[in-house]
PDB file of N, CA and C in Angstrom:
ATOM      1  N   UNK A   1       0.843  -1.190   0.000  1.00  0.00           N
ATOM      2  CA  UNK A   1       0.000   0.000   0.000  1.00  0.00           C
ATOM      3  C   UNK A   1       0.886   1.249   0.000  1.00  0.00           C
ATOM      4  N   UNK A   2       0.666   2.176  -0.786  1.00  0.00           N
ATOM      5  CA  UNK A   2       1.403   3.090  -1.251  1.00  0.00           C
ATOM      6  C   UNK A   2       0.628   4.083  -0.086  1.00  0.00           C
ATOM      7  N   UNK A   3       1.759   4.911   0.685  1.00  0.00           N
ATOM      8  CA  UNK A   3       1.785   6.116   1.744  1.00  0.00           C
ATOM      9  C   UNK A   3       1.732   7.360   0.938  1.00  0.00           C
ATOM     10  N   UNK A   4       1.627   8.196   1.523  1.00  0.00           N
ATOM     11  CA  UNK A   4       1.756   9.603   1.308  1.00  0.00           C
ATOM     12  C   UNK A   4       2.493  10.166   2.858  1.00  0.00           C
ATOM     13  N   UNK A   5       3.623  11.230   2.594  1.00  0.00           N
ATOM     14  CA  UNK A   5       4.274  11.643   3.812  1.00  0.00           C
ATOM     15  C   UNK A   5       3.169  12.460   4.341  1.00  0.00           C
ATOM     16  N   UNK A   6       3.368  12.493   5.550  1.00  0.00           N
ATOM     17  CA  UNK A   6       2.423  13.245   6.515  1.00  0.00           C
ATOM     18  C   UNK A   6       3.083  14.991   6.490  1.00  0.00           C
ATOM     19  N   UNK A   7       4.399  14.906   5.980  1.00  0.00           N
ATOM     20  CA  UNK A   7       4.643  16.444   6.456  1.00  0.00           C
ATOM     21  C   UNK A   7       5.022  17.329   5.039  1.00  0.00           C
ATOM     22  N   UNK A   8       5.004  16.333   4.068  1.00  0.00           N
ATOM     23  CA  UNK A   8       5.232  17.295   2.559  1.00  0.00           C
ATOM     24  C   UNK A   8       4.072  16.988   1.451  1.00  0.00           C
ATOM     25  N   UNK A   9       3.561  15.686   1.756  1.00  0.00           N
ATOM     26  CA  UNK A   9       2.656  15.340   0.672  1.00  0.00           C
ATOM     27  C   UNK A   9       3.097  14.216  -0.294  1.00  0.00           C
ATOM     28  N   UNK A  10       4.810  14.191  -0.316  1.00  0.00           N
ATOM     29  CA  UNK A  10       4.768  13.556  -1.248  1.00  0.00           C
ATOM     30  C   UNK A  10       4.584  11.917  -1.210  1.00  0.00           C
ATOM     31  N   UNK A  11       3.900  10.929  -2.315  1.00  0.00           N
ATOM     32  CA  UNK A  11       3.553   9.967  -2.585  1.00  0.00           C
ATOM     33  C   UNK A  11       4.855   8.912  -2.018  1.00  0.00           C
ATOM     34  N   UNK A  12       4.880   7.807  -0.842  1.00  0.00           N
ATOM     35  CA  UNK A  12       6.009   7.170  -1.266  1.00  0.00           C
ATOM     36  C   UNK A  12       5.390   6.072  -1.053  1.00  0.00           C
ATOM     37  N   UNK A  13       6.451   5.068  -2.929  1.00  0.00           N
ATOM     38  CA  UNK A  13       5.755   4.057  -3.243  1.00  0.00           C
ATOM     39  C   UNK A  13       7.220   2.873  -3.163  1.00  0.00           C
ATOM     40  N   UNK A  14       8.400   3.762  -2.679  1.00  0.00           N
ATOM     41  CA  UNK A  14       9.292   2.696  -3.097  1.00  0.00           C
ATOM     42  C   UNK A  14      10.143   2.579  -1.327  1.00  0.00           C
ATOM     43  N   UNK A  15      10.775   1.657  -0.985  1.00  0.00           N
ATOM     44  CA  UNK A  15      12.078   2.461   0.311  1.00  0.00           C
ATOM     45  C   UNK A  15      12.866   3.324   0.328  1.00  0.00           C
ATOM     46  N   UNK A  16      13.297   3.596  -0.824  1.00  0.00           N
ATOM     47  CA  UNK A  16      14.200   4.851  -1.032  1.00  0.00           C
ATOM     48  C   UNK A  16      13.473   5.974  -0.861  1.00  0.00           C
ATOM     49  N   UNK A  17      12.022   6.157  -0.441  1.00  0.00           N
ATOM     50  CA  UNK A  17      11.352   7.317  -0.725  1.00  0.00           C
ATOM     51  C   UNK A  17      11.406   7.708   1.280  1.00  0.00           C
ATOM     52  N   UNK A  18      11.288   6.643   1.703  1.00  0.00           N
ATOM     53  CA  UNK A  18      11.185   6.487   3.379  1.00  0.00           C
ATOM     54  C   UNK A  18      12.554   7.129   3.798  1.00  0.00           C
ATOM     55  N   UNK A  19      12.221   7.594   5.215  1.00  0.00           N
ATOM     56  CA  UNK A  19      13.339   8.099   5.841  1.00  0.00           C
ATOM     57  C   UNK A  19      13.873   6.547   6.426  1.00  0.00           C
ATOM     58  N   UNK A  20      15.434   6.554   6.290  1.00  0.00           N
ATOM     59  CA  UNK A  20      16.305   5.402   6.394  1.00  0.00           C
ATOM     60  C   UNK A  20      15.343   3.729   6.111  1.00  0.00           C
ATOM     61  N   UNK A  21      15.104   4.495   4.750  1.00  0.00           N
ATOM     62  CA  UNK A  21      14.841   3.363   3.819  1.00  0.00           C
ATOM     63  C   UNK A  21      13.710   2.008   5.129  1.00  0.00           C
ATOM     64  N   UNK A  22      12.940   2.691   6.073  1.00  0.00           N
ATOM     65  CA  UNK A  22      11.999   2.144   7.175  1.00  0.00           C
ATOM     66  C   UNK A  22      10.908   2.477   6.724  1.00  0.00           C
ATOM     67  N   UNK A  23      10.116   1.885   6.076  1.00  0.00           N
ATOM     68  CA  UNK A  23       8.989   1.830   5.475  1.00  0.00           C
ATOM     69  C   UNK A  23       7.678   2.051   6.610  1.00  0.00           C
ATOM     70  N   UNK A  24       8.026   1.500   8.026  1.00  0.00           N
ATOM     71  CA  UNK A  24       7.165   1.756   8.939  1.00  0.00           C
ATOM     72  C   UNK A  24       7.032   3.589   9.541  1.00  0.00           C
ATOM     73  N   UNK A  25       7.661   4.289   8.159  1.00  0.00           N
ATOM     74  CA  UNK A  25       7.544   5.759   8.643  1.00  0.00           C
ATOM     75  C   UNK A  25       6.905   6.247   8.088  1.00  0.00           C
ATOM     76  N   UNK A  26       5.709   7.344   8.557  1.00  0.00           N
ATOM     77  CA  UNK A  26       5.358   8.181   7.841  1.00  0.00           C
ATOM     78  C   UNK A  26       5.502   9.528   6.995  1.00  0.00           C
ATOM     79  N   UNK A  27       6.548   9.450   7.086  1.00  0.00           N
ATOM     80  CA  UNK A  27       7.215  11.040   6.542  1.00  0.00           C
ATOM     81  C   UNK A  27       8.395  10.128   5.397  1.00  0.00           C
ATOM     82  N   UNK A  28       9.179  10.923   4.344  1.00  0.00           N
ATOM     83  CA  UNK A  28       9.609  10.939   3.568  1.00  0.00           C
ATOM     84  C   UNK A  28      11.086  11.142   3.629  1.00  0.00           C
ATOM     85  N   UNK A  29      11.986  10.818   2.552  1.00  0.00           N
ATOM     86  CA  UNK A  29      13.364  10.982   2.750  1.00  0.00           C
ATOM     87  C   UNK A  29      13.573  12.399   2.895  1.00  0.00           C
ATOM     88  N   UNK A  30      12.855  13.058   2.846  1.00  0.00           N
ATOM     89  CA  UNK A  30      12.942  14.550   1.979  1.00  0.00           C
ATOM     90  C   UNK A  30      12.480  15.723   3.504  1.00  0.00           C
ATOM     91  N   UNK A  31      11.988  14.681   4.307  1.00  0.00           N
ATOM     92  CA  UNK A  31      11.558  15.980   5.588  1.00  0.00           C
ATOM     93  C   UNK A  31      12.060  15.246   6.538  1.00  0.00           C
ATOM     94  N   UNK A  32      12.679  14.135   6.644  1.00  0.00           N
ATOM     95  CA  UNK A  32      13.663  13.459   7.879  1.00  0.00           C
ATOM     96  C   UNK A  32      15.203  14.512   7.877  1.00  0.00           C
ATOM     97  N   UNK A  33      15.670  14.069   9.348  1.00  0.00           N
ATOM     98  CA  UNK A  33      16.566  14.549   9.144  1.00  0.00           C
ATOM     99  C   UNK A  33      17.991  13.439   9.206  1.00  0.00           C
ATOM    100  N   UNK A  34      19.408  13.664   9.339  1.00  0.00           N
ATOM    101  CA  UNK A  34      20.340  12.533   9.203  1.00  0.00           C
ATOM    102  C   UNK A  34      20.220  11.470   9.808  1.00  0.00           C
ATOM    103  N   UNK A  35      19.640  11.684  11.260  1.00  0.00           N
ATOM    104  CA  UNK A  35      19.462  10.365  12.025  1.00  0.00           C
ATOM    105  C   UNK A  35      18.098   9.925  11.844  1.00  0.00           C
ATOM    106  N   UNK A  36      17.257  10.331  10.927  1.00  0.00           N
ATOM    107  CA  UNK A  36      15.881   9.505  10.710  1.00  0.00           C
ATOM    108  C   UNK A  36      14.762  10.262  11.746  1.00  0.00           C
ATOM    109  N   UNK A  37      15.004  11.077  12.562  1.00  0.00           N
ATOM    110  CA  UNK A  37      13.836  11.432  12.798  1.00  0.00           C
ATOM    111  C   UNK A  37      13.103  12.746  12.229  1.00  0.00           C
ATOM    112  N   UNK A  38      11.968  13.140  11.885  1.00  0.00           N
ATOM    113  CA  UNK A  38      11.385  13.836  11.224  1.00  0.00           C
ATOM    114  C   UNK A  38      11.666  15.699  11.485  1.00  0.00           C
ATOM    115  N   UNK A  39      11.526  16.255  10.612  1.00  0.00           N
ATOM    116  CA  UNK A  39      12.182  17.524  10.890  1.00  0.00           C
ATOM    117  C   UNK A  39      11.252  18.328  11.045  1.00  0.00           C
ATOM    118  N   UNK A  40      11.617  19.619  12.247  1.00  0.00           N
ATOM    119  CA  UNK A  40      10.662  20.254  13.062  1.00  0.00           C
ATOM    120  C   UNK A  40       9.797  21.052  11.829  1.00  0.00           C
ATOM    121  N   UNK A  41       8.849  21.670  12.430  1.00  0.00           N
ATOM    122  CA  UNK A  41       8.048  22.692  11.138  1.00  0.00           C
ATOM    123  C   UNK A  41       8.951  23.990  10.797  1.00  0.00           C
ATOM    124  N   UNK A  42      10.056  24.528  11.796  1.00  0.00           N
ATOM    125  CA  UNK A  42      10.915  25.693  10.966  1.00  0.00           C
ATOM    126  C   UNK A  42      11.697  24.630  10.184  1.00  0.00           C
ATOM    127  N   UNK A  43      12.193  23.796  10.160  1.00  0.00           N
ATOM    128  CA  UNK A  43      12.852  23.458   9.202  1.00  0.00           C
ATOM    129  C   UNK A  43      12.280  23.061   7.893  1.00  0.00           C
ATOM    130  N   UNK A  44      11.049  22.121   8.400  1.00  0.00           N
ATOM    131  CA  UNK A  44      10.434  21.964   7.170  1.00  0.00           C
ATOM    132  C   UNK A  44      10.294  23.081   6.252  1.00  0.00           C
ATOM    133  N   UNK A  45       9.704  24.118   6.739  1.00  0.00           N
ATOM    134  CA  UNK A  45       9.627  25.395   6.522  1.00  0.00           C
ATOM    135  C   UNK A  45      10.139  25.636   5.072  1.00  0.00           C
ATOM    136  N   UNK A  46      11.784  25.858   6.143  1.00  0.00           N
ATOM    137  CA  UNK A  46      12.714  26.085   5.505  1.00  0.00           C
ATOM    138  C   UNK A  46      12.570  25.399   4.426  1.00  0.00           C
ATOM    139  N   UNK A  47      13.390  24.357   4.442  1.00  0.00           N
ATOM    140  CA  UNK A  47      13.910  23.931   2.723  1.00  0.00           C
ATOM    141  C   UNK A  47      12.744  23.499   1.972  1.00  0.00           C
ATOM    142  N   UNK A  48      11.351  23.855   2.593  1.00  0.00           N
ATOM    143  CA  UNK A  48       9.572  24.037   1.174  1.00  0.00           C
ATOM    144  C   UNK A  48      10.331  24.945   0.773  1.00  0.00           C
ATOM    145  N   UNK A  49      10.767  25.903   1.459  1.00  0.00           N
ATOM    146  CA  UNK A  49      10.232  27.517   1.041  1.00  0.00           C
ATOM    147  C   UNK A  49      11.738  27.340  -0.175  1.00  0.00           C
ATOM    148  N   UNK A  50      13.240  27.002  -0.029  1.00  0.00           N
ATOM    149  CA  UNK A  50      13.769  26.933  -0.550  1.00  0.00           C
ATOM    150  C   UNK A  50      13.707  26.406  -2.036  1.00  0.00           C
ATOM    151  N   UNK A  51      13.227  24.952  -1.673  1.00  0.00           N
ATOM    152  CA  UNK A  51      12.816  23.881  -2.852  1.00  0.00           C
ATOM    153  C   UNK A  51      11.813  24.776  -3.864  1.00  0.00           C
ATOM    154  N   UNK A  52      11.357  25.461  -3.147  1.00  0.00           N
ATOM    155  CA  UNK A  52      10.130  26.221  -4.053  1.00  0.00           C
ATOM    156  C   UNK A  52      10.736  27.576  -4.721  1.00  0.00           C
ATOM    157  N   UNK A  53      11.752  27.659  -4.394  1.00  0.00           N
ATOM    158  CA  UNK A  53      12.904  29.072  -4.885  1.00  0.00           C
ATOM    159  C   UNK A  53      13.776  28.420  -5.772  1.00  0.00           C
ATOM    160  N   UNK A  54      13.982  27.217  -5.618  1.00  0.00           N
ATOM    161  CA  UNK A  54      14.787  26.719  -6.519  1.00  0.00           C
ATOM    162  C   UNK A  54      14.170  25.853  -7.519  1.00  0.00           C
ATOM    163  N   UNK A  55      12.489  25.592  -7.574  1.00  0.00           N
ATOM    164  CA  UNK A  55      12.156  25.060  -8.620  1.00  0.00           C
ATOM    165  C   UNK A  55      11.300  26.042  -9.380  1.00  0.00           C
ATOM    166  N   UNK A  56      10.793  26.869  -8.821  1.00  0.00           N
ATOM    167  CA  UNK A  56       9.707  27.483  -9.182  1.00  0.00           C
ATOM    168  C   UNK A  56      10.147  29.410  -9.606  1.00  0.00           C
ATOM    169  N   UNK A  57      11.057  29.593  -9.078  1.00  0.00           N
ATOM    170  CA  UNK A  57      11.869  30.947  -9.092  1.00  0.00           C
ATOM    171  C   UNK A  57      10.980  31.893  -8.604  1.00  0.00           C
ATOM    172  N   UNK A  58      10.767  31.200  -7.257  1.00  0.00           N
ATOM    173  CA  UNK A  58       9.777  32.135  -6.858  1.00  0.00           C
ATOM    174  C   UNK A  58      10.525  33.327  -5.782  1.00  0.00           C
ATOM    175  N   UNK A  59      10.174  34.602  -5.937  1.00  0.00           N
ATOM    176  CA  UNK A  59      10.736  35.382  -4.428  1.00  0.00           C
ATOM    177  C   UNK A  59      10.509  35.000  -3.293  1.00  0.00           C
ATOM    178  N   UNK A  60      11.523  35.257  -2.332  1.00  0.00           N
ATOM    179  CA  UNK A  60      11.601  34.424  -1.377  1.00  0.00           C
ATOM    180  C   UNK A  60      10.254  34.727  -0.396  1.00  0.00           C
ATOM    181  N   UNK A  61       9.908  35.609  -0.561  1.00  0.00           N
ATOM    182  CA  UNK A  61       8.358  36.091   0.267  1.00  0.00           C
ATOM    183  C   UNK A  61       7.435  35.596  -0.453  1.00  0.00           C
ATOM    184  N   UNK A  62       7.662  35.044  -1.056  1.00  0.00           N
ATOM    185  CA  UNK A  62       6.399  34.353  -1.718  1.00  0.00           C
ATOM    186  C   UNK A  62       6.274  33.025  -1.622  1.00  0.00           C
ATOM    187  N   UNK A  63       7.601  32.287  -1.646  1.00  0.00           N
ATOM    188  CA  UNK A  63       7.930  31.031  -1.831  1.00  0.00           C
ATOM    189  C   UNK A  63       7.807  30.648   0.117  1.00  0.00           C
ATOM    190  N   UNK A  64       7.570  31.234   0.752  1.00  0.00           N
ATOM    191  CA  UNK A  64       7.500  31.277   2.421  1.00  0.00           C
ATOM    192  C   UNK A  64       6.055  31.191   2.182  1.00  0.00           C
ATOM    193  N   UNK A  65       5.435  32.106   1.594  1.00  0.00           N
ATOM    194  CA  UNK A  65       3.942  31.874   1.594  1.00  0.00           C
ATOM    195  C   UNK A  65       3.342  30.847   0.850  1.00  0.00           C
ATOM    196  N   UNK A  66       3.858  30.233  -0.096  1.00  0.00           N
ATOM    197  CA  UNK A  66       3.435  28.920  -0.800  1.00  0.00           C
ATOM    198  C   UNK A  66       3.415  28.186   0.128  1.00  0.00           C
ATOM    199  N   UNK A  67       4.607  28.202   0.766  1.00  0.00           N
ATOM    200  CA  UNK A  67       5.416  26.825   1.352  1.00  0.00           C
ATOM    201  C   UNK A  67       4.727  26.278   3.203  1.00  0.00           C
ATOM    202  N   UNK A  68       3.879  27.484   3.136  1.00  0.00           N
ATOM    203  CA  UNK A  68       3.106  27.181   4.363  1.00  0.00           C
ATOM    204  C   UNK A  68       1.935  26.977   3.853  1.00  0.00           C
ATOM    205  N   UNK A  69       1.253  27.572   3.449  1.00  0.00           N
ATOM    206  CA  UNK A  69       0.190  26.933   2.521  1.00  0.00           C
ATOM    207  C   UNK A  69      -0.088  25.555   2.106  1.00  0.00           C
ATOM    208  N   UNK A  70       1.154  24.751   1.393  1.00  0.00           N
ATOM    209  CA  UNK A  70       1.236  23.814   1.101  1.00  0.00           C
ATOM    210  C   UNK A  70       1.613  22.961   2.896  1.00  0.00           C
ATOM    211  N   UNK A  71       2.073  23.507   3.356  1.00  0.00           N
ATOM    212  CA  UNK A  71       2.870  22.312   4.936  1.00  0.00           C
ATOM    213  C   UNK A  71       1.076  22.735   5.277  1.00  0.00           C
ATOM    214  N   UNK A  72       0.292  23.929   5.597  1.00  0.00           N
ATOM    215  CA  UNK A  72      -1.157  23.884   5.977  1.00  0.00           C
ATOM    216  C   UNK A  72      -1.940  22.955   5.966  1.00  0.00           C
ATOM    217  N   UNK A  73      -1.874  22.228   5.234  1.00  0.00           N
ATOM    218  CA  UNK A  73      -3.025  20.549   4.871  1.00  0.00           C
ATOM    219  C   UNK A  73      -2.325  19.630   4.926  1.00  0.00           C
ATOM    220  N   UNK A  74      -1.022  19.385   5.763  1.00  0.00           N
ATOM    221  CA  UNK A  74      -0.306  18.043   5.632  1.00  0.00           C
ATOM    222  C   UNK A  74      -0.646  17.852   7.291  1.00  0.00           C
ATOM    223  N   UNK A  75      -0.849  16.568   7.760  1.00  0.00           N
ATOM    224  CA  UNK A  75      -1.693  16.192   9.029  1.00  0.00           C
ATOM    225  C   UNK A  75      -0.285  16.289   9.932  1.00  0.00           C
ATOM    226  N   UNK A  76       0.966  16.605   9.485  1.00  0.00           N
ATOM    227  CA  UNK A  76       2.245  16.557  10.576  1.00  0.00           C
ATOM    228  C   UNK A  76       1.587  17.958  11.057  1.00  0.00           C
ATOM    229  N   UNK A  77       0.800  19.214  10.170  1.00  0.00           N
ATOM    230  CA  UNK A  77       1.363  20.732  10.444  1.00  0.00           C
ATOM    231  C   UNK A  77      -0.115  21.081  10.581  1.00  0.00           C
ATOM    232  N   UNK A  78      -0.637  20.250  10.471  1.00  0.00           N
ATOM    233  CA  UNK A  78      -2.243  21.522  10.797  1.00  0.00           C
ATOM    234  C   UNK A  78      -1.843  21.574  12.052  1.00  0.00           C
ATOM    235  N   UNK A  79      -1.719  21.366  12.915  1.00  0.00           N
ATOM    236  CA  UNK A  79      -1.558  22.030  14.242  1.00  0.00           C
ATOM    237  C   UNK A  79      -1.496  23.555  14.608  1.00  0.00           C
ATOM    238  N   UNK A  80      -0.026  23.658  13.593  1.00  0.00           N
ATOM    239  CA  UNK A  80       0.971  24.758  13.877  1.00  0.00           C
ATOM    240  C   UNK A  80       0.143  25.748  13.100  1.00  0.00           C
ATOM    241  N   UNK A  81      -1.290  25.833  12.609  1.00  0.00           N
ATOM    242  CA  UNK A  81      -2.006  26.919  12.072  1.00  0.00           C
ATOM    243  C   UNK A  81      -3.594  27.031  12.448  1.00  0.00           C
ATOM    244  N   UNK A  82      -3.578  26.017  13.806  1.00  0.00           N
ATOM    245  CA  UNK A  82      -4.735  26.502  14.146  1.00  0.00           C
ATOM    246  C   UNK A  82      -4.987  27.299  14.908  1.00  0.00           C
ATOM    247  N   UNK A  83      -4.475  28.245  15.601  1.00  0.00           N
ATOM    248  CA  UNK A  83      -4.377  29.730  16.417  1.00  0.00           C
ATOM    249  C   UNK A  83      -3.750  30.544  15.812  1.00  0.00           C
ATOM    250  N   UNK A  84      -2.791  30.039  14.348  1.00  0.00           N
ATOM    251  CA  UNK A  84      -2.523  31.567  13.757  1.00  0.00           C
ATOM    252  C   UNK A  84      -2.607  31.588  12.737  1.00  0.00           C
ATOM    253  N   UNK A  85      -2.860  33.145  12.362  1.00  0.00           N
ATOM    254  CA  UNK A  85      -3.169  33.756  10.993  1.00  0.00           C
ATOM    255  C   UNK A  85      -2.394  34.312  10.347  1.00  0.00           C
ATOM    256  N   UNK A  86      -1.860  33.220   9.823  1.00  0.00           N
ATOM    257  CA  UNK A  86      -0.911  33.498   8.880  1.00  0.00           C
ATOM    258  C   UNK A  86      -1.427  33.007   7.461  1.00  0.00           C
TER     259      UNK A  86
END
């Protein structure tokens, strides 16, 4: 059964997609950090907002506002936006 990460969205269908290739995780190679555990919401933050500057050429005030937007509907981060308005 094919996952979806809880903190970026993206689809993972293979082990290489899992953080340290542990399929019993819900998050992705891509929002873990070196030792496998999942990376806080400023970091996530961070390298959306980057990834989205470097694929999309977006300004960086904008690519911050995508990039929460998009972490907004992932079930790791609704939390972190239900008392603020951002």
């Amino acid at each position: 059964m094919m996952k979806v990460c809880i903190s970026c969205g993206m689809p993972m269908t293979k082990p290489e997609d899992y953080s340290l290739r542990d399929e019993s995780k819900d998050y992705c190679i891509h929002c873990a950090r070196k030792d496998g555990s999942m990376q806080s919401f400023e970091e996530k933050l961070e390298s959306m907002t980057g990834f989205i500057i470097r694929t999309q050429g977006f300004d960086p005030t904008v690519a911050t506002h995508a990039a929460k937007e998009l972490m907004r509907n992932q079930p790791a981060w609704s939390h972190c936006f239900e008392t603020k308005n951002e």
